[in-house]
PDB file of N, CA and C in Angstrom:
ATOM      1  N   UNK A   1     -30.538  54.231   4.875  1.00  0.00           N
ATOM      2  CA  UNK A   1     -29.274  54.879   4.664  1.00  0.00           C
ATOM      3  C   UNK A   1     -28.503  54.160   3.556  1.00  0.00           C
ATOM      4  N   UNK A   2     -28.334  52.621   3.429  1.00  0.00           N
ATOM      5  CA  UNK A   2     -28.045  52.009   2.676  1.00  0.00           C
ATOM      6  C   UNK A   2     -28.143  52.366   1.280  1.00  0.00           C
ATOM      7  N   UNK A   3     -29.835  52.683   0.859  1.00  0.00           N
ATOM      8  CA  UNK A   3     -30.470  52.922  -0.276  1.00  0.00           C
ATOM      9  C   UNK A   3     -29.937  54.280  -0.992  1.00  0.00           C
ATOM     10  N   UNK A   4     -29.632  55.307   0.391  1.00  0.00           N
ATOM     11  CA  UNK A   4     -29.378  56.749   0.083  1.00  0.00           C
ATOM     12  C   UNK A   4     -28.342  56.996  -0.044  1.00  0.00           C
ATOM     13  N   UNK A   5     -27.319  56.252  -0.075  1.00  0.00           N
ATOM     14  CA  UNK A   5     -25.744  56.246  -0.119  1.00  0.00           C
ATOM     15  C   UNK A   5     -25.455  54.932  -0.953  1.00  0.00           C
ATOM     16  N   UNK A   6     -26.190  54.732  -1.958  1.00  0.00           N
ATOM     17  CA  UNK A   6     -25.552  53.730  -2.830  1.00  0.00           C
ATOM     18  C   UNK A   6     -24.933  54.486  -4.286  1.00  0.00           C
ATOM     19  N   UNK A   7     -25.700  55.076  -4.226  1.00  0.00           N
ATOM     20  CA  UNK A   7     -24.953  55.956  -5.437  1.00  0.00           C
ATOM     21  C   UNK A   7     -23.637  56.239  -5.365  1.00  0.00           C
ATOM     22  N   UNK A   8     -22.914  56.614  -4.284  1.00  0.00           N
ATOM     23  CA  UNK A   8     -21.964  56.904  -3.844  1.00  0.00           C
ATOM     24  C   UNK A   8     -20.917  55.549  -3.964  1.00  0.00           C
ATOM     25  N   UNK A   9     -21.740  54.819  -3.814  1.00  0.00           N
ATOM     26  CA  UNK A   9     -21.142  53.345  -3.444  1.00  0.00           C
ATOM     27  C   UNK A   9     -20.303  53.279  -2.210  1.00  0.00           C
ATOM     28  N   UNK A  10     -21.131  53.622  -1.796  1.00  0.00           N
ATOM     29  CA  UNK A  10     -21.069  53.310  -0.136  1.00  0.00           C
ATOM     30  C   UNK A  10     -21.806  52.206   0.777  1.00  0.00           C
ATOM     31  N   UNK A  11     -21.142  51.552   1.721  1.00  0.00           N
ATOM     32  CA  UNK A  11     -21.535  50.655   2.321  1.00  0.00           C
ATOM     33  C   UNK A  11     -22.070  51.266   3.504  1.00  0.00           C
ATOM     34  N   UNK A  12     -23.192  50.416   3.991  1.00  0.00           N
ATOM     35  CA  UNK A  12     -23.645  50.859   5.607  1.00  0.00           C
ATOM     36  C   UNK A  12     -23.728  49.588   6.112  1.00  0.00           C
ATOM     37  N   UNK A  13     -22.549  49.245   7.347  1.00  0.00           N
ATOM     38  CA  UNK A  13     -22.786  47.763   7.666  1.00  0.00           C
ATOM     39  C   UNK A  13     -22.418  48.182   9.306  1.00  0.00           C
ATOM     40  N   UNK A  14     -24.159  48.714  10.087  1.00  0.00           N
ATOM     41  CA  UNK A  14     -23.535  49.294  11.527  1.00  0.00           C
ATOM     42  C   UNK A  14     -23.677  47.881  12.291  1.00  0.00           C
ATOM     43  N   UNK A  15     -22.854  47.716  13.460  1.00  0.00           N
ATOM     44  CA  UNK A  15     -22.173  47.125  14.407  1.00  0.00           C
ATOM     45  C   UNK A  15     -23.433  47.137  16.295  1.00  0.00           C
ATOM     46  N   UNK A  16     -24.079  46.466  16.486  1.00  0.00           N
ATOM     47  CA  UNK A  16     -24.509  46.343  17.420  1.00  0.00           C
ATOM     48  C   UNK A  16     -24.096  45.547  18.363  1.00  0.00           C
ATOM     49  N   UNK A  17     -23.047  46.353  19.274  1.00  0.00           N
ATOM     50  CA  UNK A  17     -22.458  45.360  20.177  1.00  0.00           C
ATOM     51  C   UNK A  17     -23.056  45.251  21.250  1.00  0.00           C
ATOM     52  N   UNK A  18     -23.017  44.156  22.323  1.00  0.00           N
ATOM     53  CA  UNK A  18     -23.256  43.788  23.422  1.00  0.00           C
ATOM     54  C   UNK A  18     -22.674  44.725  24.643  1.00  0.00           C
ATOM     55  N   UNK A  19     -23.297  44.678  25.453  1.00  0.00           N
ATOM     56  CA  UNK A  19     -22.788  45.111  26.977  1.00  0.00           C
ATOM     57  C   UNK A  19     -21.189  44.855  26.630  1.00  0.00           C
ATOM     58  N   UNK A  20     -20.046  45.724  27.133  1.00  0.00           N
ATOM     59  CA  UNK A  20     -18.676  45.624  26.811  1.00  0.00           C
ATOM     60  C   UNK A  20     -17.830  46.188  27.869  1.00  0.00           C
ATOM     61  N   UNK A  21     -16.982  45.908  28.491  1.00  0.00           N
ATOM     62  CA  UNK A  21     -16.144  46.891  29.289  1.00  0.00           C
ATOM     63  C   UNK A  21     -15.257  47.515  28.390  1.00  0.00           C
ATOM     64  N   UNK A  22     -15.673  48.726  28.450  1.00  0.00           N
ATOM     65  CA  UNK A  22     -14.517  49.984  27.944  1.00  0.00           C
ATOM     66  C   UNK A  22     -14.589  51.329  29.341  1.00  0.00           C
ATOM     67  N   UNK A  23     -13.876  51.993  29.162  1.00  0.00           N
ATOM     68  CA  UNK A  23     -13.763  53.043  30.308  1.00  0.00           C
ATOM     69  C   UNK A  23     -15.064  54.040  30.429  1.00  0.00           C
ATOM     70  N   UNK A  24     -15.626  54.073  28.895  1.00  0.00           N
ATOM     71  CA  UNK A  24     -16.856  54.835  29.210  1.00  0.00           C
ATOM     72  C   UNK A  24     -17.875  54.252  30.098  1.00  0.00           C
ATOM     73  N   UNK A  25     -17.698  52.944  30.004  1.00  0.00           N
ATOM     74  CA  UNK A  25     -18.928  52.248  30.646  1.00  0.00           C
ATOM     75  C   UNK A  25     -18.727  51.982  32.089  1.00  0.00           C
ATOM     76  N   UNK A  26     -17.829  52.094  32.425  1.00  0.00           N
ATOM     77  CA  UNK A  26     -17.054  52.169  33.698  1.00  0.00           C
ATOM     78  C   UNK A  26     -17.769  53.002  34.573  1.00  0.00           C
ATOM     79  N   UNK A  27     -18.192  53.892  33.789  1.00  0.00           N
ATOM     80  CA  UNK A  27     -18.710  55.314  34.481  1.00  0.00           C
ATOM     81  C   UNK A  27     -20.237  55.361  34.740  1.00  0.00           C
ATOM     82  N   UNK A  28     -20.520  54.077  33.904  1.00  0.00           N
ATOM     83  CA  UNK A  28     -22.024  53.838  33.992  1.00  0.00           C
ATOM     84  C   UNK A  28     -22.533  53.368  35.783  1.00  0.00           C
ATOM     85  N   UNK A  29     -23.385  53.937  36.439  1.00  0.00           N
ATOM     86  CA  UNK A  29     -23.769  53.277  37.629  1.00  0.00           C
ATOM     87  C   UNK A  29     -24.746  52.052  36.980  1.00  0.00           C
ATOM     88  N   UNK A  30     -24.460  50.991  37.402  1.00  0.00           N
ATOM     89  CA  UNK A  30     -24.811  49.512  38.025  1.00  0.00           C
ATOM     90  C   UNK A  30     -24.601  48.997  36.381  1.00  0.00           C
ATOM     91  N   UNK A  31     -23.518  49.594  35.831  1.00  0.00           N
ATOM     92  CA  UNK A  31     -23.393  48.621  34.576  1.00  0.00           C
ATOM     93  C   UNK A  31     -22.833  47.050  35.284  1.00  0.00           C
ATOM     94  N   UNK A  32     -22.037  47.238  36.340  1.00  0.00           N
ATOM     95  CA  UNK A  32     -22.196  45.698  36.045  1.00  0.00           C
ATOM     96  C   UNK A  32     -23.088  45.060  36.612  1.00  0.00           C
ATOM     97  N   UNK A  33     -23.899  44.992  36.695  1.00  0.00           N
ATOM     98  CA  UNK A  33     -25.375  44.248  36.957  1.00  0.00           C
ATOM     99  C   UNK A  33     -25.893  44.044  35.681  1.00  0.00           C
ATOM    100  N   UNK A  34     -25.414  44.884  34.695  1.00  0.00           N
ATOM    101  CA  UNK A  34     -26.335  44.916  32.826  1.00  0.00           C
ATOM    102  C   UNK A  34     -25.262  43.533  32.489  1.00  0.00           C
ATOM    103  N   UNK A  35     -23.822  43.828  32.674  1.00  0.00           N
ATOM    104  CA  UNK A  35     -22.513  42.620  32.289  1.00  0.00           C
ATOM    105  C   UNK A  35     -22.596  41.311  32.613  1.00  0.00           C
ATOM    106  N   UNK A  36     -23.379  41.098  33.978  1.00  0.00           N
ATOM    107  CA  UNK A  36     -23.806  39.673  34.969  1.00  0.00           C
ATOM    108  C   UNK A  36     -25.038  39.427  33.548  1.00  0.00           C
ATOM    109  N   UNK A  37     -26.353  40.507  33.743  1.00  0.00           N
ATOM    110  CA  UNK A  37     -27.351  39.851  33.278  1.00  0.00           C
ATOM    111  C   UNK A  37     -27.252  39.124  31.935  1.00  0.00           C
ATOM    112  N   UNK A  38     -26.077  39.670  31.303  1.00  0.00           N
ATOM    113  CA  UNK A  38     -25.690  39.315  29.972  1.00  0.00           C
ATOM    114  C   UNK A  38     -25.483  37.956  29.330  1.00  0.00           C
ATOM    115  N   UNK A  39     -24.620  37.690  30.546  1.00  0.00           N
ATOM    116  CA  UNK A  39     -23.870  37.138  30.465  1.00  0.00           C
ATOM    117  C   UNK A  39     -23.777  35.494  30.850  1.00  0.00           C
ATOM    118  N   UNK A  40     -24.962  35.922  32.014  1.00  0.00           N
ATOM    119  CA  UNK A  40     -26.243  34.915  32.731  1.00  0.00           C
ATOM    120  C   UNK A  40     -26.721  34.670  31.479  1.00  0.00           C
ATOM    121  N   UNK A  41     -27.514  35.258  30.270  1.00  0.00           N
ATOM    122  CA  UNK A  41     -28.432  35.502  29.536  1.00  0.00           C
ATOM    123  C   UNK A  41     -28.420  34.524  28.157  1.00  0.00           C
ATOM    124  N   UNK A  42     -27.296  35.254  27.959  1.00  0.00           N
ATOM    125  CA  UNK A  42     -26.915  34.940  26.041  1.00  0.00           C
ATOM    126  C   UNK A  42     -26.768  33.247  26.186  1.00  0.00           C
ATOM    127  N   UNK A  43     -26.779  33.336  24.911  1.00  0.00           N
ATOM    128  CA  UNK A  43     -26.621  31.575  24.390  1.00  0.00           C
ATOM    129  C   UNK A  43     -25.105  30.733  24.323  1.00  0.00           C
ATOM    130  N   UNK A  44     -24.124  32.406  24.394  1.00  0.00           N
ATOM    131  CA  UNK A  44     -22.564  31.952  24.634  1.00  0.00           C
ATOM    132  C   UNK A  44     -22.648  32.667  25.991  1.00  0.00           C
ATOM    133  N   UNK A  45     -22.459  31.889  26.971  1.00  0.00           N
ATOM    134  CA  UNK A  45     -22.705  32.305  28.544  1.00  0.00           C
ATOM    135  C   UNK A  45     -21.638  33.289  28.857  1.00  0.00           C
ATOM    136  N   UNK A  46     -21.209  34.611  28.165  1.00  0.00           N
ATOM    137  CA  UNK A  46     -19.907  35.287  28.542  1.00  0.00           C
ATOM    138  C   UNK A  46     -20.728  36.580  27.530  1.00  0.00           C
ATOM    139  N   UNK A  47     -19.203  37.670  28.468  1.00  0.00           N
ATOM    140  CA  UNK A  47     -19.626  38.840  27.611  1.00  0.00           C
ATOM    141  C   UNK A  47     -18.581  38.809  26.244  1.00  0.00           C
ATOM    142  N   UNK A  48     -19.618  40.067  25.385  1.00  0.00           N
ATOM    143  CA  UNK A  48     -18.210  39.720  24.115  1.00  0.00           C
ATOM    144  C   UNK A  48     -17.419  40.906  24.544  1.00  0.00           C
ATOM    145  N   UNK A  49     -16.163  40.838  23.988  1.00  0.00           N
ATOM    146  CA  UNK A  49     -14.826  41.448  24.420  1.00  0.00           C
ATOM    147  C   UNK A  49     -14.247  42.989  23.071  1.00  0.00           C
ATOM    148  N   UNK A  50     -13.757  43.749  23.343  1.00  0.00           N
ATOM    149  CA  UNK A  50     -13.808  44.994  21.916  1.00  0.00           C
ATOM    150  C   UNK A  50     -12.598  44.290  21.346  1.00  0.00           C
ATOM    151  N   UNK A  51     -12.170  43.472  21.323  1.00  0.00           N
ATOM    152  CA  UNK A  51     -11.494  42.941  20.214  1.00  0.00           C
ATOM    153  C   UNK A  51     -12.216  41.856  19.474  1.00  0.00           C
ATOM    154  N   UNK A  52     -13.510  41.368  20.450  1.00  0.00           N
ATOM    155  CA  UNK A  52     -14.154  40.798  19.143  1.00  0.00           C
ATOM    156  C   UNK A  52     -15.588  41.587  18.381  1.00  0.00           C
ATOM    157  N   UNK A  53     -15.441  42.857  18.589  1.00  0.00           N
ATOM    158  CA  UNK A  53     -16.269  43.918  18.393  1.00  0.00           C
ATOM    159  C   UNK A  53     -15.144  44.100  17.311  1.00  0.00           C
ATOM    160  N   UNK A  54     -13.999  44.469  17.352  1.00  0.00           N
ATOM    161  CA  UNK A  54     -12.902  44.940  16.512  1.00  0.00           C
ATOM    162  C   UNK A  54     -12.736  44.043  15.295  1.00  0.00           C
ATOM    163  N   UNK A  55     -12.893  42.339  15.541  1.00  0.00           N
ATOM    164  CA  UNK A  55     -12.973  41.885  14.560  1.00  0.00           C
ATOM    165  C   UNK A  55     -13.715  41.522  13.379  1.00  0.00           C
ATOM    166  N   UNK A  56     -15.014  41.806  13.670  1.00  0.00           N
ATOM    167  CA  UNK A  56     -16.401  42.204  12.965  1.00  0.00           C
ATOM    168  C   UNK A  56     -16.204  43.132  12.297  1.00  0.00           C
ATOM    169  N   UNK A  57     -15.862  44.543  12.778  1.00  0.00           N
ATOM    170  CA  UNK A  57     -15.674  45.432  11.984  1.00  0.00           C
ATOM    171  C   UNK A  57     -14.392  45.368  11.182  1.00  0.00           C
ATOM    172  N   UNK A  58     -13.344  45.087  11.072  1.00  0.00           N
ATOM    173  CA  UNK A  58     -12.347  44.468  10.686  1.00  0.00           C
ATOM    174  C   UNK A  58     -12.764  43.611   8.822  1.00  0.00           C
ATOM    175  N   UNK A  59     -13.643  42.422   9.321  1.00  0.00           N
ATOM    176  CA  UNK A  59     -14.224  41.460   8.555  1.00  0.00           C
ATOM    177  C   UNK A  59     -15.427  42.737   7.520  1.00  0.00           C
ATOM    178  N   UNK A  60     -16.020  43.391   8.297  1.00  0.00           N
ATOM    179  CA  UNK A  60     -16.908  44.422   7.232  1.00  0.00           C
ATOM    180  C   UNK A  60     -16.109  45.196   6.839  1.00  0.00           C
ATOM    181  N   UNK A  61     -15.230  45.730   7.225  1.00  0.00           N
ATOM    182  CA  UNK A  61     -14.374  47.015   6.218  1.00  0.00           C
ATOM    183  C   UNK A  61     -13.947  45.772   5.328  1.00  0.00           C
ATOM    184  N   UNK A  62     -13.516  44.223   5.154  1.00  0.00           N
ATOM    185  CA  UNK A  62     -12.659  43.736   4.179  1.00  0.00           C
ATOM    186  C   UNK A  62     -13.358  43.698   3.117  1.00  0.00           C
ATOM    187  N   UNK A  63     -12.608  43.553   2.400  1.00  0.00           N
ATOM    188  CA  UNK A  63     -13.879  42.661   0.906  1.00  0.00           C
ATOM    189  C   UNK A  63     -14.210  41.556   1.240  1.00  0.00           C
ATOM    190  N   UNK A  64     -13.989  40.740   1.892  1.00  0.00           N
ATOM    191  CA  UNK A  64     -15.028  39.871   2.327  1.00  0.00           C
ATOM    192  C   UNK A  64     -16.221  39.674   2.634  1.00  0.00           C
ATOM    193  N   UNK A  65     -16.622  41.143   2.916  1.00  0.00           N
ATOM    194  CA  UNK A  65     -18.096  41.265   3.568  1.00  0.00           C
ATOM    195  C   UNK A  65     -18.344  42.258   1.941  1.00  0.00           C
ATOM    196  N   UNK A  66     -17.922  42.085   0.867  1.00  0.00           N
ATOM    197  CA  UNK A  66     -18.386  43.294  -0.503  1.00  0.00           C
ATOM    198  C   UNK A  66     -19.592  43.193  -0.809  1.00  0.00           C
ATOM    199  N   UNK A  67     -20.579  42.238  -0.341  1.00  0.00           N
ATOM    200  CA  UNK A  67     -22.191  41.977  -0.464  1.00  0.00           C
ATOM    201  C   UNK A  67     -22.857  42.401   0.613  1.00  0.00           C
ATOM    202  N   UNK A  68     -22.012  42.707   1.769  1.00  0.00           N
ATOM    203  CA  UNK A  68     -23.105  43.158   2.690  1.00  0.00           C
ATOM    204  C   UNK A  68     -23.244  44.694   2.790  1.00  0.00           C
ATOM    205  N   UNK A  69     -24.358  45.218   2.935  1.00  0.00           N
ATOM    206  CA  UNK A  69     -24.558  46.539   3.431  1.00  0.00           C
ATOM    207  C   UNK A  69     -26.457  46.893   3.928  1.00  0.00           C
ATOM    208  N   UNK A  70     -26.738  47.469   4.772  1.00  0.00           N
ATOM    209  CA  UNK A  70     -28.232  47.735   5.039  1.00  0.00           C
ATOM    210  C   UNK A  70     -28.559  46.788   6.146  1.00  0.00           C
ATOM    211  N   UNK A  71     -27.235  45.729   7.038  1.00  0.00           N
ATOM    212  CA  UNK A  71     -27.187  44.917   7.661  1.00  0.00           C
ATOM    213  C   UNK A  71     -27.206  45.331   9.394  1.00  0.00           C
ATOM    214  N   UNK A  72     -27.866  44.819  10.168  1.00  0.00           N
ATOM    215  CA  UNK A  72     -27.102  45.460  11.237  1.00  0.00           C
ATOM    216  C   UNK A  72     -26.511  44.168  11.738  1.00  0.00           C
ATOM    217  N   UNK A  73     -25.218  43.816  12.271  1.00  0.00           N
ATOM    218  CA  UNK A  73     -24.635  42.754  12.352  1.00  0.00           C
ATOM    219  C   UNK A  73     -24.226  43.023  14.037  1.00  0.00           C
ATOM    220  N   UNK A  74     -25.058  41.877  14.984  1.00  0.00           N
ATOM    221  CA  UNK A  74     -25.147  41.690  16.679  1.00  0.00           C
ATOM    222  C   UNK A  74     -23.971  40.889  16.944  1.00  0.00           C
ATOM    223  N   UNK A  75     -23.291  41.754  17.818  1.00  0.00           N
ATOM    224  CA  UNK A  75     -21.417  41.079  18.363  1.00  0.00           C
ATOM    225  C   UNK A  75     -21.770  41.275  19.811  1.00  0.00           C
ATOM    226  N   UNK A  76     -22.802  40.258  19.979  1.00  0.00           N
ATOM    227  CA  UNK A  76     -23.291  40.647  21.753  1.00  0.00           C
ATOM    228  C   UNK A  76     -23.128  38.875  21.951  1.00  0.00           C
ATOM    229  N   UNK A  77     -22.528  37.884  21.842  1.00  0.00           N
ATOM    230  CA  UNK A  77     -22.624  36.387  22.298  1.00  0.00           C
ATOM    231  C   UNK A  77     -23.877  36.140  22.232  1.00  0.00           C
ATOM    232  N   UNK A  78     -24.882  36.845  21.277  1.00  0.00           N
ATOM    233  CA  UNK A  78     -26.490  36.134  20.849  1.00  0.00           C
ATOM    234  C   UNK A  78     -27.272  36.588  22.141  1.00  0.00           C
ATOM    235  N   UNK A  79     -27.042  37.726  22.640  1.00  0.00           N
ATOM    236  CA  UNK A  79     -28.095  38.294  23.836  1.00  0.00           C
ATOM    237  C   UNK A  79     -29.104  38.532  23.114  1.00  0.00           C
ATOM    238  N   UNK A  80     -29.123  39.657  21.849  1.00  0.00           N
ATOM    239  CA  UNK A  80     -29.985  40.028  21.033  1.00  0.00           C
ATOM    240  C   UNK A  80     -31.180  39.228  20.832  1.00  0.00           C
ATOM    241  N   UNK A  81     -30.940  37.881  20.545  1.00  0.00           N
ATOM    242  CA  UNK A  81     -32.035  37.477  20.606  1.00  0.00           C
ATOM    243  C   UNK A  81     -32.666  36.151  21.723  1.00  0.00           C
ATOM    244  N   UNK A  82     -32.306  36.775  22.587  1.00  0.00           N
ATOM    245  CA  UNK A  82     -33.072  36.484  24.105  1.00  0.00           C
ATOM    246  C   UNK A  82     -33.890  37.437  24.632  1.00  0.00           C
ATOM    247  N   UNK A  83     -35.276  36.815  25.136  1.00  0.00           N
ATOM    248  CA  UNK A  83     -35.984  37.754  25.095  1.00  0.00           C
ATOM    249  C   UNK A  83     -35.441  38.458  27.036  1.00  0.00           C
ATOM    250  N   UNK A  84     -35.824  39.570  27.017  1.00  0.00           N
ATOM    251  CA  UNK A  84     -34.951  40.062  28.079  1.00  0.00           C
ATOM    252  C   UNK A  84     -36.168  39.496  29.539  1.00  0.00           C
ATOM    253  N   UNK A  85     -35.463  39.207  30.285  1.00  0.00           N
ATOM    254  CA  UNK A  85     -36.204  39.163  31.658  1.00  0.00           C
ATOM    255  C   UNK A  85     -36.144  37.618  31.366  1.00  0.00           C
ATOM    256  N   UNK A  86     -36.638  36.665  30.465  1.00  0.00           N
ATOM    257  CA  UNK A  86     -37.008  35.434  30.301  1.00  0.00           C
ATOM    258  C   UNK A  86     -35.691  34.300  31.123  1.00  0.00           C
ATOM    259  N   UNK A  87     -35.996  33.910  31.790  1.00  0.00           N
ATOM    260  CA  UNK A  87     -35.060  32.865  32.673  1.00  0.00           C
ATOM    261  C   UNK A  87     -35.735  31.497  32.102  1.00  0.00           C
ATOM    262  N   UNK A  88     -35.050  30.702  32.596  1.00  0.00           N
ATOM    263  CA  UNK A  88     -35.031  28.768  32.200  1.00  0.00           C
ATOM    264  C   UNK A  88     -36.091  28.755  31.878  1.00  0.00           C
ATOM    265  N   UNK A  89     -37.142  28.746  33.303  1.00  0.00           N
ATOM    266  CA  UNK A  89     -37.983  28.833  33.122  1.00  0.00           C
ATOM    267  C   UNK A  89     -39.364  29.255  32.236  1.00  0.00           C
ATOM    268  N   UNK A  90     -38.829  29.917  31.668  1.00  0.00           N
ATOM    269  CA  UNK A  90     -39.783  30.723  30.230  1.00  0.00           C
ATOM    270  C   UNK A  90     -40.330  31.806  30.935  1.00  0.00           C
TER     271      UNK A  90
END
């Protein structure tokens, strides 16, 4: 998408957030069991919060981020790269 919208000069910098409480998810049955495992999980032992989902995107709309695009940028406290199921133990 990046490649196909540069002409335009357009940025594509999508947002992969973590497990989050918002009201939609509320509605999810046994989301919080996904929020525990998370949270148990990640490398920052907590869930991330939509204001720090808000500030990522915030930081990519600025010019600060004017080099990034084709990125997908993880606002999950580093769950992403835990492999899922894997405890202490390995």
């Amino acid at each position: 998408m990046a490649q196909a919208l540069r002409p335009k000069g357009t940025l594509v910098e999508p947002i992969s957030a973590g497990p989050t409480k918002t009201l939609a998810a509320a509605g999810m049955g046994g989301f919080s069991k996904i929020l525990h495992f998370a949270e148990e999980t990640a490398p920052l032992p907590r869930n991330v919060t939509i204001d720090e989902v808000g500030n990522v995107a915030a930081f990519l709309l600025s010019d600060l981020a004017s080099a990034v695009t084709g990125e997908i940028t993880y606002v999950d406290c580093g769950f992403s790269i835990v492999a899922a199921g894997m405890g202490e133990d390995g």
